[in-house]
Structures are given as C-alpha cells and as structure tokens.
Protein backbone atom coordinates (compact mmCIF):
# COMPACT_ATOMS: atom_id res chain seq x y z
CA UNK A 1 81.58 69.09 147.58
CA UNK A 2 84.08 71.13 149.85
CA UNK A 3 87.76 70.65 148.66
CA UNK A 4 91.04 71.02 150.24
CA UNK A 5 93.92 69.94 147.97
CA UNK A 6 97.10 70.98 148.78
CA UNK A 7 99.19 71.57 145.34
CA UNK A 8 102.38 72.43 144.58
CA UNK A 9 102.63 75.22 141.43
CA UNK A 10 105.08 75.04 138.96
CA UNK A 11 105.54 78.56 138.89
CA UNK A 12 105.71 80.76 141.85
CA UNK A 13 102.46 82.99 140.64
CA UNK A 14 102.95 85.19 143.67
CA UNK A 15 105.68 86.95 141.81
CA UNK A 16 103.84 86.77 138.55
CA UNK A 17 100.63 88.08 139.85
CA UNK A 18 101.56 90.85 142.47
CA UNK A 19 97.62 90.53 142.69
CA UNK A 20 97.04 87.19 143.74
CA UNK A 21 98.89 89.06 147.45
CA UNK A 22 96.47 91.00 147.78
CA UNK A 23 93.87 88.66 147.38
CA UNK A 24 95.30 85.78 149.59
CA UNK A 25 95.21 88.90 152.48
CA UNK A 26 91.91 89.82 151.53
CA UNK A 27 90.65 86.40 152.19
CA UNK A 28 92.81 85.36 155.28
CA UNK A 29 91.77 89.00 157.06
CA UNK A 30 87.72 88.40 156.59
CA UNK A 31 85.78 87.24 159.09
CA UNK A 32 81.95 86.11 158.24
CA UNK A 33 80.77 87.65 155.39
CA UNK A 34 82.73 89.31 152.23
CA UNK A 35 82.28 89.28 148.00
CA UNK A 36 84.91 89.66 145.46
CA UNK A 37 84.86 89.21 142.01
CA UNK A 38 88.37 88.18 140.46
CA UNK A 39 88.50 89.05 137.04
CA UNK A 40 89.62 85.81 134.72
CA UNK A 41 89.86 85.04 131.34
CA UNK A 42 90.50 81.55 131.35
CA UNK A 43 90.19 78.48 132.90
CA UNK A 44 93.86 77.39 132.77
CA UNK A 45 95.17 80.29 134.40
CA UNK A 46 91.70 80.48 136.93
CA UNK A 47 93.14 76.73 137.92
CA UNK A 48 96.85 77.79 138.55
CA UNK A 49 95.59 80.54 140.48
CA UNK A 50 93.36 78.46 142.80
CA UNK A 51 95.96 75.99 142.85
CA UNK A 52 98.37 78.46 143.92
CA UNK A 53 95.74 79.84 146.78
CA UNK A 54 95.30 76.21 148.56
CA UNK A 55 99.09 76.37 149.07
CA UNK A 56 98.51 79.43 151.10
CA UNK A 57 95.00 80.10 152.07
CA UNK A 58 94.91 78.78 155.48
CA UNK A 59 91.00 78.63 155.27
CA UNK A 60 89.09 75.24 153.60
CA UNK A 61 87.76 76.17 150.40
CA UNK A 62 84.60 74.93 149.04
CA UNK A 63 84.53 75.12 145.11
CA UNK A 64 81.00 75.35 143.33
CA UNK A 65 81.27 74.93 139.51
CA UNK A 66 78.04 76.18 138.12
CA UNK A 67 76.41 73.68 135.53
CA UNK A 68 74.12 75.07 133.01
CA UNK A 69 72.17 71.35 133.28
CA UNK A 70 71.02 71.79 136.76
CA UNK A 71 68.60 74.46 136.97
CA UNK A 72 68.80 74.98 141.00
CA UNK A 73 69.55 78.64 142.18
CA UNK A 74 73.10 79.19 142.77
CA UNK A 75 71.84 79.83 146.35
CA UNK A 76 69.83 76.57 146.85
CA UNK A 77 73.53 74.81 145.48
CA UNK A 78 75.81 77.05 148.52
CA UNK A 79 72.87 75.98 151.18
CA UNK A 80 73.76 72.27 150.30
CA UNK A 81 77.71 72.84 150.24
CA UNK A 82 77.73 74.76 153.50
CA UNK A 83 75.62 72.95 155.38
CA UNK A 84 78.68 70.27 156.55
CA UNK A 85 81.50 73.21 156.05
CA UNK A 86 83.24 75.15 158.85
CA UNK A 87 82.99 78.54 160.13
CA UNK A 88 85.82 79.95 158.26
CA UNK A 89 85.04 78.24 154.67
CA UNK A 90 85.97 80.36 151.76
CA UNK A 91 83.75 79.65 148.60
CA UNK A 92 84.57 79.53 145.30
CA UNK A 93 82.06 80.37 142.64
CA UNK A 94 83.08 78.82 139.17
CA UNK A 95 81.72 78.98 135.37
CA UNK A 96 78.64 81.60 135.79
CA UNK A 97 79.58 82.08 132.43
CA UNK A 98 78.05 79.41 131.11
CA UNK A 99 74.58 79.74 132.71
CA UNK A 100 74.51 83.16 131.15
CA UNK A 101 73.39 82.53 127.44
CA UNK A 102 70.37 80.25 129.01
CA UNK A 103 67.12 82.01 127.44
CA UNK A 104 64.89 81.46 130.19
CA UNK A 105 67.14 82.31 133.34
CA UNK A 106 67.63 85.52 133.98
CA UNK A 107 71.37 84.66 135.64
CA UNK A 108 72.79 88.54 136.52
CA UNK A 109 69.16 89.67 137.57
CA UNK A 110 68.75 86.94 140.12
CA UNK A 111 72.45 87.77 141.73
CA UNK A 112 70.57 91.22 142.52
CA UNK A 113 66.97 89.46 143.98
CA UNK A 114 68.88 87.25 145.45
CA UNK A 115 71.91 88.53 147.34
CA UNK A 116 70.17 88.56 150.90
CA UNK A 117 71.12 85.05 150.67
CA UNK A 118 74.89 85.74 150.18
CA UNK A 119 74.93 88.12 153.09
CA UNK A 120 73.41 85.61 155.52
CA UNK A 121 75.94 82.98 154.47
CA UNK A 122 78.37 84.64 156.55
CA UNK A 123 80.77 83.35 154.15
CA UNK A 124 83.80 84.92 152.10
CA UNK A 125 82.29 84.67 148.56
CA UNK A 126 84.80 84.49 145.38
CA UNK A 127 83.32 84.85 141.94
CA UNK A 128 85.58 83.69 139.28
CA UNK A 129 84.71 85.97 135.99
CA UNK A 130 85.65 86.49 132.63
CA UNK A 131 85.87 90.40 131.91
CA UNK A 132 82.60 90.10 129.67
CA UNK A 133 80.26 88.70 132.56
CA UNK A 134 82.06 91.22 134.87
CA UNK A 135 80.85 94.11 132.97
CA UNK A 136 77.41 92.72 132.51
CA UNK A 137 77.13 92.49 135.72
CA UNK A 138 78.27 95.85 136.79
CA UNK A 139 75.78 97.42 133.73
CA UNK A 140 73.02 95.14 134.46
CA UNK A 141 73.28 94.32 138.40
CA UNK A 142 74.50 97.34 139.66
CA UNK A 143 73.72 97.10 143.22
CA UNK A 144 75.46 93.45 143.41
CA UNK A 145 78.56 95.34 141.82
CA UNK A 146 78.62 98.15 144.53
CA UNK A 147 77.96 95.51 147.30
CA UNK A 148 81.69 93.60 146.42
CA UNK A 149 84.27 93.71 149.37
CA UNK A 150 87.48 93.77 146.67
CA UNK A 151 87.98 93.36 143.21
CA UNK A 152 90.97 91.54 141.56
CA UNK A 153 92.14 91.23 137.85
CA UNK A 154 94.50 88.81 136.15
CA UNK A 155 95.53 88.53 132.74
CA UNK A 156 97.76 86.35 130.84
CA UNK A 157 101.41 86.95 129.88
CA UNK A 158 101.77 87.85 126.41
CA UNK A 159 103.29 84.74 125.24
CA UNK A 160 100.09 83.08 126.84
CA UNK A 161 98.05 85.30 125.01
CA UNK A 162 99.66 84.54 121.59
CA UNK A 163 99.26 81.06 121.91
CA UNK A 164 95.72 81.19 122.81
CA UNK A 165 95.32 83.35 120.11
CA UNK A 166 96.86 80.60 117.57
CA UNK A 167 94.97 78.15 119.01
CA UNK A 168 91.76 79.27 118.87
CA UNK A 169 92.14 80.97 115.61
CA UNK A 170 93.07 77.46 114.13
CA UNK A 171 90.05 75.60 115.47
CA UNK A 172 87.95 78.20 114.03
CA UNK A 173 87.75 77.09 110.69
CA UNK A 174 85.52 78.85 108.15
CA UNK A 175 82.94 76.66 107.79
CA UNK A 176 83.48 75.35 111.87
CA UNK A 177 79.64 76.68 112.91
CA UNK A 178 77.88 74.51 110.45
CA UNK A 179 79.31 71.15 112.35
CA UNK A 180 78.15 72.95 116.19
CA UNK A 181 75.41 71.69 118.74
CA UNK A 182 73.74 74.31 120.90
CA UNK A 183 76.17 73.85 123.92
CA UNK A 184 78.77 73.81 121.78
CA UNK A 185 78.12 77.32 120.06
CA UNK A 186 77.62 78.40 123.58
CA UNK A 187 81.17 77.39 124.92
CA UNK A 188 82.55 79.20 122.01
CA UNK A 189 81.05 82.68 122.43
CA UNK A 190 82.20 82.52 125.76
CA UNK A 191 86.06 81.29 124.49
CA UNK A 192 86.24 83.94 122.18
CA UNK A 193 84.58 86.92 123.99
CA UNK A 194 87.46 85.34 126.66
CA UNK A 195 89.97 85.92 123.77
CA UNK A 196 88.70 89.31 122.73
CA UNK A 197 88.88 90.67 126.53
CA UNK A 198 92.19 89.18 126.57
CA UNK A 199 93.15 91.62 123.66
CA UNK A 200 91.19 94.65 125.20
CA UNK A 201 93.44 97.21 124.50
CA UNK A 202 96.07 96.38 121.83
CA UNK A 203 96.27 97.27 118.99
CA UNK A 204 93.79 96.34 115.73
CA UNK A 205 94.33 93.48 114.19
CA UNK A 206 93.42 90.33 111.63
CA UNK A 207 93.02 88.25 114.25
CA UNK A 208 90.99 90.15 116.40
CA UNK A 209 89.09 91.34 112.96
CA UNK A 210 88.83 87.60 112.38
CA UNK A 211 87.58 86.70 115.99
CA UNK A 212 84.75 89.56 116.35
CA UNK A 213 83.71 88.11 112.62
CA UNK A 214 83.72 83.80 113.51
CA UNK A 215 81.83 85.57 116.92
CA UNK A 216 79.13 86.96 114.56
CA UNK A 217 78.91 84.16 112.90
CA UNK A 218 78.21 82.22 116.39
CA UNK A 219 75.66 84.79 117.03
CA UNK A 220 73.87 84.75 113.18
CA UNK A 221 73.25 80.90 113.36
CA UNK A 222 71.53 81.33 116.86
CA UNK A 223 69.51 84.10 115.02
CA UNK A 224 70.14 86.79 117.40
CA UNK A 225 70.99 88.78 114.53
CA UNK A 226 71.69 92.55 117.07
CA UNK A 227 74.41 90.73 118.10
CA UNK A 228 76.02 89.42 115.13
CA UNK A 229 75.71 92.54 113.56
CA UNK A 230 77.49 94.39 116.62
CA UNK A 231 80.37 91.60 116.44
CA UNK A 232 80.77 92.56 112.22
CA UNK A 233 80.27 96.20 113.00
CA UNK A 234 83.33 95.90 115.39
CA UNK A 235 84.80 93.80 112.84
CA UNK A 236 84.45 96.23 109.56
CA UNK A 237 85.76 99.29 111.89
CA UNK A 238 88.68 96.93 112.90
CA UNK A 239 89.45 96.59 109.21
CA UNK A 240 88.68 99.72 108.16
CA UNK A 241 91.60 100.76 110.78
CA UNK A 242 94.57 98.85 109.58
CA UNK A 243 93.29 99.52 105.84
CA UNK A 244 92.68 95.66 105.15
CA UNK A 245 90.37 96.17 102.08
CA UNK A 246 89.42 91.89 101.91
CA UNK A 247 88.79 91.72 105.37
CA UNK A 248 86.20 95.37 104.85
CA UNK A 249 85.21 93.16 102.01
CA UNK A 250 84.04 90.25 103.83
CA UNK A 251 82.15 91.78 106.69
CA UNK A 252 80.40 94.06 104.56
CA UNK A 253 79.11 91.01 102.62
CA UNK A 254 78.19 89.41 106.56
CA UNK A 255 76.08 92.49 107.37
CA UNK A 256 74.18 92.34 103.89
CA UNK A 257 73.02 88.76 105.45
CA UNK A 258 71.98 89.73 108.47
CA UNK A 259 69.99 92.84 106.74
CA UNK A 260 67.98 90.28 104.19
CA UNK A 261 67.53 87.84 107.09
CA UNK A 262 65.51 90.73 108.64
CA UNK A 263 63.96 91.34 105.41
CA UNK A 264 65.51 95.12 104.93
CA UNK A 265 66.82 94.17 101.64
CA UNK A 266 67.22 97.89 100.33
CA UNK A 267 70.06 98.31 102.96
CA UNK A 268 71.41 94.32 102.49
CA UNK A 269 72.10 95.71 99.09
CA UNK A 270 73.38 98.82 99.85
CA UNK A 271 76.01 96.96 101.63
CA UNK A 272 76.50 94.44 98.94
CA UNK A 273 77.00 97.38 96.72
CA UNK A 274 80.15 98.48 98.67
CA UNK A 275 81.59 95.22 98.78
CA UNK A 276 80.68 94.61 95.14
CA UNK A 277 83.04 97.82 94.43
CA UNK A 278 85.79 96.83 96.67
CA UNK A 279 86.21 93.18 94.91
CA UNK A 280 86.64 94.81 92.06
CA UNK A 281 89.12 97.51 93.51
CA UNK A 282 91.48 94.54 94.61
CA UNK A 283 90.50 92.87 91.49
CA UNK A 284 89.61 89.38 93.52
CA UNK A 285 87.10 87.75 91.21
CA UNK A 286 86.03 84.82 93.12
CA UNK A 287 84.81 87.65 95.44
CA UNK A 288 83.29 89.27 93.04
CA UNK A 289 81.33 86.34 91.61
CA UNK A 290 80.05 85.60 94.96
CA UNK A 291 78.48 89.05 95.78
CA UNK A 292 77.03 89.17 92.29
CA UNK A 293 75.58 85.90 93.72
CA UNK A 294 74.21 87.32 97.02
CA UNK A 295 73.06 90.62 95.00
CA UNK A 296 70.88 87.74 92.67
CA UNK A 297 69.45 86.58 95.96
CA UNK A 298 68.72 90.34 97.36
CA UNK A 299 66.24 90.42 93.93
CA UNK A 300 65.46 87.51 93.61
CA UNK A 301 63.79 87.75 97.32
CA UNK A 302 62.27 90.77 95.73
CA UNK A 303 60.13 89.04 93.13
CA UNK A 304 62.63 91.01 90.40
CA UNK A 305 63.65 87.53 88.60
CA UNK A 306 64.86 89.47 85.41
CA UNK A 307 67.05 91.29 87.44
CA UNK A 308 68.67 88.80 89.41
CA UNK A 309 69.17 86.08 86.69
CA UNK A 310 71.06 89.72 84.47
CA UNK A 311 73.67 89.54 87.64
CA UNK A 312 73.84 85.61 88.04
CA UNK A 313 74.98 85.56 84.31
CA UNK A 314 77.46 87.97 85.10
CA UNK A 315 79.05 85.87 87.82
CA UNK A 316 78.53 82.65 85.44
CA UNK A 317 80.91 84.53 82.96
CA UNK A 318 83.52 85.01 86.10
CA UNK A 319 83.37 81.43 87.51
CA UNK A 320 84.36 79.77 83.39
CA UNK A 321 86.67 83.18 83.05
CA UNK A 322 88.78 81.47 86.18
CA UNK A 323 88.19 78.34 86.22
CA UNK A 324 86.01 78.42 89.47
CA UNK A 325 83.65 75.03 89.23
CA UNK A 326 83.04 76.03 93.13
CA UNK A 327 81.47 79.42 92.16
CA UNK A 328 80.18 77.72 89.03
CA UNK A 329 77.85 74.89 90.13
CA UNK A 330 76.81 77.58 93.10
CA UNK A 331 75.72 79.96 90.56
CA UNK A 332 74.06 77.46 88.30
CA UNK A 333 72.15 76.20 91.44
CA UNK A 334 70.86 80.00 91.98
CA UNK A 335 70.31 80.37 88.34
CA UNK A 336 67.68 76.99 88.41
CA UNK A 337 65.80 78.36 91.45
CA UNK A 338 64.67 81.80 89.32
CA UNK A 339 63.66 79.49 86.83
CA UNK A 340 61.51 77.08 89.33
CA UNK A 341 60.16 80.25 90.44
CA UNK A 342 58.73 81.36 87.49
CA UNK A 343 56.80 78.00 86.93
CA UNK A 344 59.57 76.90 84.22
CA UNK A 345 60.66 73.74 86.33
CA UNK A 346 62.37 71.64 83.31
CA UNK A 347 64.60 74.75 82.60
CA UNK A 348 64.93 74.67 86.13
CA UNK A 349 65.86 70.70 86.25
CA UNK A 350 68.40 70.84 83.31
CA UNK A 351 70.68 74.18 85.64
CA UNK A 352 70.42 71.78 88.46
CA UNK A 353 71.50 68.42 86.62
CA UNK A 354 74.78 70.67 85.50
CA UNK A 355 75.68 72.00 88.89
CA UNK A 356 75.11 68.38 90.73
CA UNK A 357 77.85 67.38 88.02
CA UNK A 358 80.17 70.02 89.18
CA UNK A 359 79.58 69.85 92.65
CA UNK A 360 80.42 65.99 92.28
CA UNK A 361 83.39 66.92 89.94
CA UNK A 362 84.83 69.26 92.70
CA UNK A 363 83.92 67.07 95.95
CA UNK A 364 81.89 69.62 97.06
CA UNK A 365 79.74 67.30 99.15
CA UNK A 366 77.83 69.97 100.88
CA UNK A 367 77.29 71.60 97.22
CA UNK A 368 75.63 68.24 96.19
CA UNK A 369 73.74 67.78 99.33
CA UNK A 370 71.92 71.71 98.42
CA UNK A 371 71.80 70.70 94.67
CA UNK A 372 70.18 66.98 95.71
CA UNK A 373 67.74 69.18 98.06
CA UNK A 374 66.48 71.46 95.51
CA UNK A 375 65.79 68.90 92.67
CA UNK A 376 63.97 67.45 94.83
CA UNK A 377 61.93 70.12 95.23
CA UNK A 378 61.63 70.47 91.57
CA UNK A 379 59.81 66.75 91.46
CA UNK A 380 57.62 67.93 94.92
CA UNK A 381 56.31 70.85 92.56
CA UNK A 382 55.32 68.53 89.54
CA UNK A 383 53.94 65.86 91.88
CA UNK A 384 56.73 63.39 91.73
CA UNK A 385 56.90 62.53 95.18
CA UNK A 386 58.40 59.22 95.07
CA UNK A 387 61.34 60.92 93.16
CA UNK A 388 61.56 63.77 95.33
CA UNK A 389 61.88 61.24 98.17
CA UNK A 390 64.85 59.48 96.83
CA UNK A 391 66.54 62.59 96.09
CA UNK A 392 65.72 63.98 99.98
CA UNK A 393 66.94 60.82 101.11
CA UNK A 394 70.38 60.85 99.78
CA UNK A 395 70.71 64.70 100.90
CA UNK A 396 70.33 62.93 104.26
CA UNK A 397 72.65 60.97 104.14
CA UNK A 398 75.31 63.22 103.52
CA UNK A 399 74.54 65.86 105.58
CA UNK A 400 74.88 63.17 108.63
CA UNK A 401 78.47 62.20 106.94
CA UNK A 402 79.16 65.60 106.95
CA UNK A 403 78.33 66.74 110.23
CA UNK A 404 75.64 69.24 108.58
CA UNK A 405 72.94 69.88 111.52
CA UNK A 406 71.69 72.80 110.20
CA UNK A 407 71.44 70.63 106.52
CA UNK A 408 69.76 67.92 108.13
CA UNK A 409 67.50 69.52 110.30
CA UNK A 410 66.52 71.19 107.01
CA UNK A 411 66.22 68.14 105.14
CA UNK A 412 64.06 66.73 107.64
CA UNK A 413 61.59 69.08 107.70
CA UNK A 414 61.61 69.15 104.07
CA UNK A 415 60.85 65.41 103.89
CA UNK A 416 58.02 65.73 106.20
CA UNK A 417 56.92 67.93 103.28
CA UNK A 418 56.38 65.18 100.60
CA UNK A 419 54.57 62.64 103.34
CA UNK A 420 51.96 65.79 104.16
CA UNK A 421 51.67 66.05 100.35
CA UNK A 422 50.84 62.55 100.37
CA UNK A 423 48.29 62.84 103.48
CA UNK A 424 50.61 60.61 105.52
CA UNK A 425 50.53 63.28 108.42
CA UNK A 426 51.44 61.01 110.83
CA UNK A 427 54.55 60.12 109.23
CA UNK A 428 55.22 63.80 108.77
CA UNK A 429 54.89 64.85 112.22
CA UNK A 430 57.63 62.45 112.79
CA UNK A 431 59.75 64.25 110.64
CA UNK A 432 59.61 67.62 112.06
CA UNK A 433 59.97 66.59 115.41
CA UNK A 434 63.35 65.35 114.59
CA UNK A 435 63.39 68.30 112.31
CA UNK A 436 62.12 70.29 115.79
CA UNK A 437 65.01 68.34 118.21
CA UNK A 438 68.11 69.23 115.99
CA UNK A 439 67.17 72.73 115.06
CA UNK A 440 66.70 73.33 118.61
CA UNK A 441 70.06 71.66 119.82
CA UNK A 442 71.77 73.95 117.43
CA UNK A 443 70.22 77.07 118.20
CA UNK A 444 68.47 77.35 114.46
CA UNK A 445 65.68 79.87 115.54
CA UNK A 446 65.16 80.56 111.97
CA UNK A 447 64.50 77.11 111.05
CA UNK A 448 62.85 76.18 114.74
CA UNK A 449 60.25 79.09 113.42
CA UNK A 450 60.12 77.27 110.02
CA UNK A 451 59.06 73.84 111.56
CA UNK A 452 56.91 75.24 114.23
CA UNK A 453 54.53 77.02 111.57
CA UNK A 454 54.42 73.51 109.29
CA UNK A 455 53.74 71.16 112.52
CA UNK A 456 51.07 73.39 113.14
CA UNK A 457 49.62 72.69 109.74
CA UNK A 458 49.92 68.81 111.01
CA UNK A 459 48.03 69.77 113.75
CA UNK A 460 44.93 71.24 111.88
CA UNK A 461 44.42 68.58 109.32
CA UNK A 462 44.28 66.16 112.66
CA UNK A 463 41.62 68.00 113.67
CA UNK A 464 42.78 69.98 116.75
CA UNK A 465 42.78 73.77 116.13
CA UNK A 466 43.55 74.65 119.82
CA UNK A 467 46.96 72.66 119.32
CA UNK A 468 47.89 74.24 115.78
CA UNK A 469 47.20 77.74 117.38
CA UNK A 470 49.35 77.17 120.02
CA UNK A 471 52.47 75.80 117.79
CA UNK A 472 51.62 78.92 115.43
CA UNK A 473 51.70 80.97 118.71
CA UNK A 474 55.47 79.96 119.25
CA UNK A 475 56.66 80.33 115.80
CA UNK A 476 55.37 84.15 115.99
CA UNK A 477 56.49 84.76 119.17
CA UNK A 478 60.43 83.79 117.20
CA UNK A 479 60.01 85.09 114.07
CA UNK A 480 59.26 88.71 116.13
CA UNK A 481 62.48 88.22 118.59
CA UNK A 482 64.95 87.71 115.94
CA UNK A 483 62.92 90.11 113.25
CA UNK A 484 62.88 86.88 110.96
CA UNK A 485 61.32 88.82 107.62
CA UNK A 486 60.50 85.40 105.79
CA UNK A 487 58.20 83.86 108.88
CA UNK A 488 56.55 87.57 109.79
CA UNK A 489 55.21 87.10 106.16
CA UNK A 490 54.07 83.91 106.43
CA UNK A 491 52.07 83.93 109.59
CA UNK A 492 50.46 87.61 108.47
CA UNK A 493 49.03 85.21 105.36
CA UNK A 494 47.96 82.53 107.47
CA UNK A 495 46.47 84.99 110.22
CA UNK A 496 44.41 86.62 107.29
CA UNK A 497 43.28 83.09 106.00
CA UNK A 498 42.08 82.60 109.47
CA UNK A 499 39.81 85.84 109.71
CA UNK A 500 42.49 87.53 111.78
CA UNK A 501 43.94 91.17 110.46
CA UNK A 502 47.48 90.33 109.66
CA UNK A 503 50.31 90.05 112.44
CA UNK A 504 48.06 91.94 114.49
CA UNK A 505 45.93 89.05 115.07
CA UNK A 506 49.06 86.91 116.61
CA UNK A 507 49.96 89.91 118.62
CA UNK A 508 46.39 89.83 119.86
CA UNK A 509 46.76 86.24 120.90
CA UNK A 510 49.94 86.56 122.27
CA UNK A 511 48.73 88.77 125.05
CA UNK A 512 45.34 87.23 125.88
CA UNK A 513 47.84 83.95 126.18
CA UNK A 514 48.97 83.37 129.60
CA UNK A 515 53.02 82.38 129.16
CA UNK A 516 53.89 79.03 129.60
C-alpha cells in the first residue's frame, strides 16, 4: 500500500549521514525511471533513514516489504502498488534479504530476467540492502549492478555498533540453534552476516571469531555444510590472528564435524588431532575429554571399536580425575553404543543405566533425553518393543519441554521404528510425517534424508513401489547436495538390493525423472 507519513526524527540524520544529501537530491532530481541500491545493515537505522526522507522527499513514497510467504514476483507486487500511485511515486524496496535463502527461488537471478519490468515502471526504484545481498548481487547479477542510477552506503556509529554487537552476542547462546524453526535460523544468518558487514574492516576479534563460528553453526544444522565450513575457516584464521589458542581449539573441533558429516573421516581426525594437542597445550581437560570423545566417534564410524573404546577410557579417566559428571555420563553413553555395536547389548544396557543416573544427577535433561533414546534402542534390538516404546515416549516428552526440534523430530522417526517392527505401518507412517514436518521446519536435511529413505520403506511393504521410488528419489537427491556420507551409503545398499549398480542407479533415475 503507498505510504506518506510525515515524521519528525529525533536526530537530525542529515548531519549524521552526509549521504542521506545526496540521496534525497538524487531522488527529488529524477524524472521517470532510476535504480539505486542504498547499502543498510539494519532495520533500525533503514527506518530512521526513511523516516528522515518523508520529512524531505517531496515525492509520495510507496514502500514494498518483501515477504518470503508470498511467492509473487517482486514485479507482479510493484504492478499492484503502482497501479493507483502518481506519476512522481518513489518506491521503496524492503527485506529482499529474506527471500534470498528460499531453495527454490532463484531471488538475484530473476532481478537480471526480470529488470525490463523495472525500466518500464518509469519509476525511481530504491533497494534497501544489507552489504551481503549487495555483493551477491553485484557477483551474481552483474548486469542489474551496472544498470543502478546511484549507489549509497550507511553504517552505524560505533557506539551503535557495540551495542548491537552485545546484543546479539548475548542472544546467541551456545546451545541457541537446537531451540530454532526454519524461519527462525533464516532471520539469524541474515542478523549476523548484518553484524559481520557491520565489522568489515576492524580489527580481529572474539566476537567476530564468535559470530563467524554461532554463523557456522546456523549453516551446519541446515546441512549446507560449504558454508559452515567457510564461516569456521574464517573463524580459526580469526583466532589464529589474535593468538587465542581455545577459540583455534574450538573451531578446529567444528570443522572435524563437518568433515565426518561428509564422511572424510581421515581429515575429521586430522583436525581433531590438532585440537587434541592444543587442549593439552593450555592444559583444559574438559576439552580434552571431549575431543578424545569425538576422536572415539571418528573410529568408531570406522568399524575400529577397539580403538575407539582405548580413547573413550582415556576421557573416562579425565571426567572422575575432575569431577566432570557432564563429560562423564557423555562418555559412558559413547562407551555403551561400541558395546551395542558389537552385539554385546547387556554390557551395553548396564553403561547406559550409569550415565541416565548421572545425567539425572546433573540435570542434564537433554543428556537423559539421548541416554532414554538409546536404551531404547537397546530393547528395539532384543525385541522388546513395548519397553523400547516407553522409553521413546518419555524422550518425547522432554525434548518438547525442552524446546529440542531436532531431538524430537529424531525421536519421532525413531518411534515410527518400533510400530514398523511391529507391522503397524500405518501407525508408522504417522510418525515420520510428523518426523517429516519438524525436520523440515528446522532445516534438518540430514535427518529430512533419514526419514525420507524409512517412509519409503512404508511405502513398499504397502505395496506401491512407484511411491517408495519416488520418496527414495528425494532422499538421494539430499544426501548428494549436502555430501551426507551416512545416507550415500545407505541408498548405494538399497540400490544394489534392488538390482541397481550402487549410487549409480539413483543417478540414473534422477535424470530419466522429470523435476517436480
């Protein structure tokens, strides 16, 4: 809807901004036709600027905030808005941003197929922008770039800055991606990547270290695992820079995860190695309990059991050396699952039964929910489904108290485990479509492939191959985007059980497929 709203500012931003001259000129001067991009980091200071603007601007201004819900062409929205507007009608483009991490719009190509339109408006054109999109768009839209009448930059003051800084740094807990929908995640790459541009050009420091790493972290539970590992690359040179040793420490440990998601667990552990060596350098021995952890997982994943229960007995000794019960029951529950997978499931049981205590001890609630989980599994592998059901039940429940989507999608996809076992499919599709809804909301591609290639299974044991094809289809077509090691593996078995050779069979598929 066109708005002109005549505000006062509290501030006079015309001496603040020397800028914000030009472009009040730039916009009173053109006549028809003109595109600028004002470079903007945040909303607060985008709205004082506009604010500022309608006091001046002697032109209506129609405002378009872009919503990533309707799925209209930013073109088709401007035809509606200027249909009632007059001749001289300044528009104001607003939040592009947040159409940009939508998979299946491709948001800067369509400013290039589409910016006929913008010339035939016969408009002024203002794109608000935070400095990320503006680079995208100049690497990825070029001729759109070139085809701007004036470009305009504004940054915040540095007590602004600091206080952003504080802010966001504070809300970004370390466990704060666990408790995120989707949209959510989505609105906070964009915050911080606002943030980072902010600090473009200072010097290195924790907080920016800190920032790139929660970013990664954003970008590892989506499972677009390039970009996580660019955001901890950053991070480790960042810390590598001002000689922080804990911080190198800690992002050397988040690249090992991203390597073993992707199934390269010779360099996961090479990395593990180095952080393994600078725990002990700063003599931290929580830290160094938890990589001998991570490095138990690295073999583990490798089939070498002997090997990884050698370095989980050396981070046992750590955890009762200081006292950690965290570390502890997280080491016991690693310790059980080398034992359940080497068929010995009571040895298993009786490490489990001693963490759950700990974990309850400590109020680790999302350490019992994980220990609850995997006894469970324990009674699922001996048959005791009824069991295994009361133990995925409770899990359930807490994850839901907790705010745990990724737990619960989990959990629910693991319950629709035991009904299959039971040959209540019906029952278990149920489950992983709620399984399906909440890893999707969240972004969980690894787990979305995960419940994909089991409701497929549904699907075949009801009789309709064409359907469990298709569902296989889409868990492939994931586990190859984000290079998801675990899923390639599974679908190269299942393709091979089918007749098919290997992964080449999906690949096969895929292109004889027409896309949906």
């Amino acid at each position: 809807m066109a708005s002109i709203v005549v505000e006062s500012p509290a501030t006079d931003n015309f001496a603040l901004f020397p800028e914000l001259k030009h472009l009040l000129r730039a916009l009173q001067m053109c006549q028809g036709f003109g595109l600028y991009f004002v470079r903007c980091n945040t909303v607060s200071l985008r709205n004082e600027l506009v604010a500022t603007l309608k006091t001046k601007l002697n032109k209506p201004i129609i405002e378009l905030p872009l919503n990533p819900e309707n799925d209209i062409f930013i073109d088709a929205q401007m035809t509606e808005l200027l249909a009632d507007a007059s001749d001289d009608a300044v528009v104001f483009i607003y939040d592009l941003e947040k159409l940009f991490y939508l998979k299946d719009r491709y948001v800067i190509q369509e400013l290039n197929w589409r910016r006929g339109f913008y010339g035939r408006s016969n408009h002024p054109i203002v794109f608000w922008l935070p400095e990320f999109l503006l680079t995208e768009i100049v690497n990825n839209a070029p001729d759109f770039a070139d085809w701007r009448s004036g470009l305009y930059e504004f940054s915040l003051s540095q007590s602004e800055r600091l206080d952003l800084m504080d802010s966001t740094w504070q809300s970004a807990n370390e466990n704060f991606v666990e408790q995120l929908s989707l949209g959510e995640k989505q609105r906070w790459i964009v915050n911080i990547q606002n943030l980072l541009a902010e600090l473009a050009g200072q010097e290195p420091s924790k907080i920016k270290d800190g920032l790139l790493d929660r970013l990664g972290q954003l970008y590892e539970s989506l499972g677009d695992y390039d970009q996580a590992l660019s955001c901890y690359q950053q991070a480790l040179q960042i810390s590598q820079d001002i000689g922080d040793k804990q911080g190198m420490g800690i992002t050397l440990n988040n690249i090992s995860q991203i390597y073993q998601a992707k199934g390269d667990y010779d360099t996961a552990l090479h990395y593990l190695t180095q952080t393994l060596e600078i725990d002990r350098e700063l003599g931290n021995k929580k830290d160094d309990g938890a990589t001998l952890n991570n490095i138990s997982l690295i073999y583990s994943a490798k089939g070498n059991y002997d090997t990884a229960l050698q370095y989980l007995t050396q981070a046992m000794q750590i955890s009762r050396d200081i006292g950690d019960k965290r570390g502890e029951g997280v080491t016991l529950n690693n310790i059980s699952q080398i034992y359940q997978a080497k068929g010995d499931y009571g040895t298993a049981l009786q490490y489990l039964t001693q963490s759950l205590q700990i974990c309850k001890d400590s109020g680790n609630k999302a350490g019992v929910s994980a220990t609850l989980n995997n006894i469970s599994q324990i009674y699922q592998a001996i048959g005791g489904y009824d069991i295994a059901l009361q133990y995925l039940t409770q899990t359930l429940q807490i994850t839901q108290e907790i705010g745990d989507k990724r737990g619960e999608g989990t959990t629910l996809n693991n319950i629709s485990q035991i009904h299959q076992a039971k040959g209540d499919y019906d029952t278990a599709l149920q489950y992983l479509t709620q399984a399906l809804h909440i890893r999707q909301d969240i972004g969980d591609k690894p787990g979305e492939c995960t419940t994909l290639f089991n409701i497929g299974y549904i699907h075949r044991q009801h009789n309709d191959p064409h359907q469990a094809q298709s569902t296989w289809l889409k868990a492939y077509h994931i586990a190859k985007q984000i290079g998801l090691a675990e899923g390639l593996q599974k679908l190269d078995k299942l393709a091979k059980d089918l007749g098919g050779e290997g992964l080449a069979y999906w690949e096969a598929l895929s292109q004889s497929t027409p896309k949906a």
